[in-house]
Protein backbone atom coordinates (compact mmCIF):
# COMPACT_ATOMS: atom_id res chain seq x y z
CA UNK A 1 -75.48 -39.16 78.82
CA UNK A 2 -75.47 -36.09 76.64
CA UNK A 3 -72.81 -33.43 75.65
CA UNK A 4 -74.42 -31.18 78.31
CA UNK A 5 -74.45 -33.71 81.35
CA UNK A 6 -71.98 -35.24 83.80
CA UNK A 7 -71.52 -37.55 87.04
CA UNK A 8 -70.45 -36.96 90.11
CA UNK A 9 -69.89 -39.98 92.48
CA UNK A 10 -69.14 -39.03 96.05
CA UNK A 11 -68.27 -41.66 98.85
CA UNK A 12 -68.93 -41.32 102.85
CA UNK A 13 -71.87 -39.00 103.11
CA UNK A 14 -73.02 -38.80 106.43
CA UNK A 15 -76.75 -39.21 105.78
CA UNK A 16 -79.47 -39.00 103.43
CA UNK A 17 -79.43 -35.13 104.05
CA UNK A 18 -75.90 -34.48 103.10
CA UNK A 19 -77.17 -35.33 99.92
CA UNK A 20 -79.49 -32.86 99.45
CA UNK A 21 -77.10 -30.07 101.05
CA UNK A 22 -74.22 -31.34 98.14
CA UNK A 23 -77.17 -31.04 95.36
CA UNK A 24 -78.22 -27.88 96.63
CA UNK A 25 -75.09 -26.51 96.68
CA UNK A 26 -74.19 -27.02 93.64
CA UNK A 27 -77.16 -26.25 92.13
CA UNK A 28 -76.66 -22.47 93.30
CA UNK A 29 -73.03 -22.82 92.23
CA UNK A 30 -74.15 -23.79 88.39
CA UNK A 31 -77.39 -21.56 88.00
CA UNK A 32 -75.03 -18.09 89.78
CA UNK A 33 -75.08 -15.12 87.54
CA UNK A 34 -71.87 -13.91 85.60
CA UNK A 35 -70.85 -11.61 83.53
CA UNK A 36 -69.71 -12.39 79.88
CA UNK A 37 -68.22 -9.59 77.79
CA UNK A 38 -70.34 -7.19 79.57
CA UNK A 39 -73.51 -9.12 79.52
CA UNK A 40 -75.15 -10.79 82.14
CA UNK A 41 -75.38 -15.05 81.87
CA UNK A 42 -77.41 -17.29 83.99
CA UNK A 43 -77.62 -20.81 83.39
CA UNK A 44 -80.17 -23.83 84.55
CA UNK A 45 -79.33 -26.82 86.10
CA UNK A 46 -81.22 -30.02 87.19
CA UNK A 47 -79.81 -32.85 89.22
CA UNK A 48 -80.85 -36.53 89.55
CA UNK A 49 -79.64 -37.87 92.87
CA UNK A 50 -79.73 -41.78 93.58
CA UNK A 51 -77.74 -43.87 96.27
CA UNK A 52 -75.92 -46.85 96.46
CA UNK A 53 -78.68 -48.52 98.23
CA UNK A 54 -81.33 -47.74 96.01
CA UNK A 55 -79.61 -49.53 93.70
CA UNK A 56 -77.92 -52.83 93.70
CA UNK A 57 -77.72 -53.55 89.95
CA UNK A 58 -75.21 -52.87 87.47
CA UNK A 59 -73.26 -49.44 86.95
CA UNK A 60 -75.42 -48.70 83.50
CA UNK A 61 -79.11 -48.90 86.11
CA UNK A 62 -77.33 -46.73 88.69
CA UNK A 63 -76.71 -44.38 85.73
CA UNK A 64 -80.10 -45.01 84.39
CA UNK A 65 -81.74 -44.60 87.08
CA UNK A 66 -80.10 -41.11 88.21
CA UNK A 67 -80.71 -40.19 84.91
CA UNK A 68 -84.63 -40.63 84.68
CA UNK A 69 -84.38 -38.70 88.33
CA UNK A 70 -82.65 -35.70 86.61
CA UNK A 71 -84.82 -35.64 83.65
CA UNK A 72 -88.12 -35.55 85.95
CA UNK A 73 -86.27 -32.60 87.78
CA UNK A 74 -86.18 -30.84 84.48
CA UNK A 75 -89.17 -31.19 83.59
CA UNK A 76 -91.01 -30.64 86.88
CA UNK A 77 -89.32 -26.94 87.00
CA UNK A 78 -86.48 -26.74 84.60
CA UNK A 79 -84.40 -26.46 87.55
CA UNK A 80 -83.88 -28.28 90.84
CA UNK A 81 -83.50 -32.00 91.88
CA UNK A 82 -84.55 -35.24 92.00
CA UNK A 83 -84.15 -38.58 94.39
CA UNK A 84 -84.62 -41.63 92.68
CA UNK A 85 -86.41 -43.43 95.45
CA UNK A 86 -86.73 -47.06 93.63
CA UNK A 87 -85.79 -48.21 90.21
CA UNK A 88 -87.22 -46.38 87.62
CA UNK A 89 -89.37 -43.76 90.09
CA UNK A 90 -88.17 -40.43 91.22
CA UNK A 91 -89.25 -38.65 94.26
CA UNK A 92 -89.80 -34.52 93.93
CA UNK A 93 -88.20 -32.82 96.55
């Protein structure tokens, strides 16, 4: 992972749709507008988004693997998210 990117692991989501809301939502929580010394600041996000069942390797694949998700998302639309759907694939959204 880079300087610029983190992990968030989150346990007991209801379904494959809580998922998306939790991306979502923090996707318009990073990318909101704010003010800086009088200036206006918006920043880009993308997320990669895998599942404990899409994945039943080791912790450095799950990372992988969420990683080549996120990195598709960036480059689809420089914003937005991805679902990795098997290993080494990602799924637009």
């Amino acid at each position: 992972m880079g300087g610029d990117e983190f992990l968030i692991l989150i346990n007991h989501l209801d379904n494959p749709a809580a998922v998306v809301r939790v991306a979502e939502r923090l996707l318009n929580t990073l990318t909101a507008s704010y003010n800086v010394l009088g200036h206006d600041v918006q920043s880009s996000a993308s997320v990669g988004i895998v599942t404990s069942g899409q994945c039943t390797g080791s912790a450095e694949e799950f990372v992988r693997n969420a990683d080549m998700a996120m990195y598709e998302a960036k480059g689809a639309r420089g914003r937005g998210w991805r679902r990795s759907v098997q290993r080494g694939h990602a799924r637009a959204p």
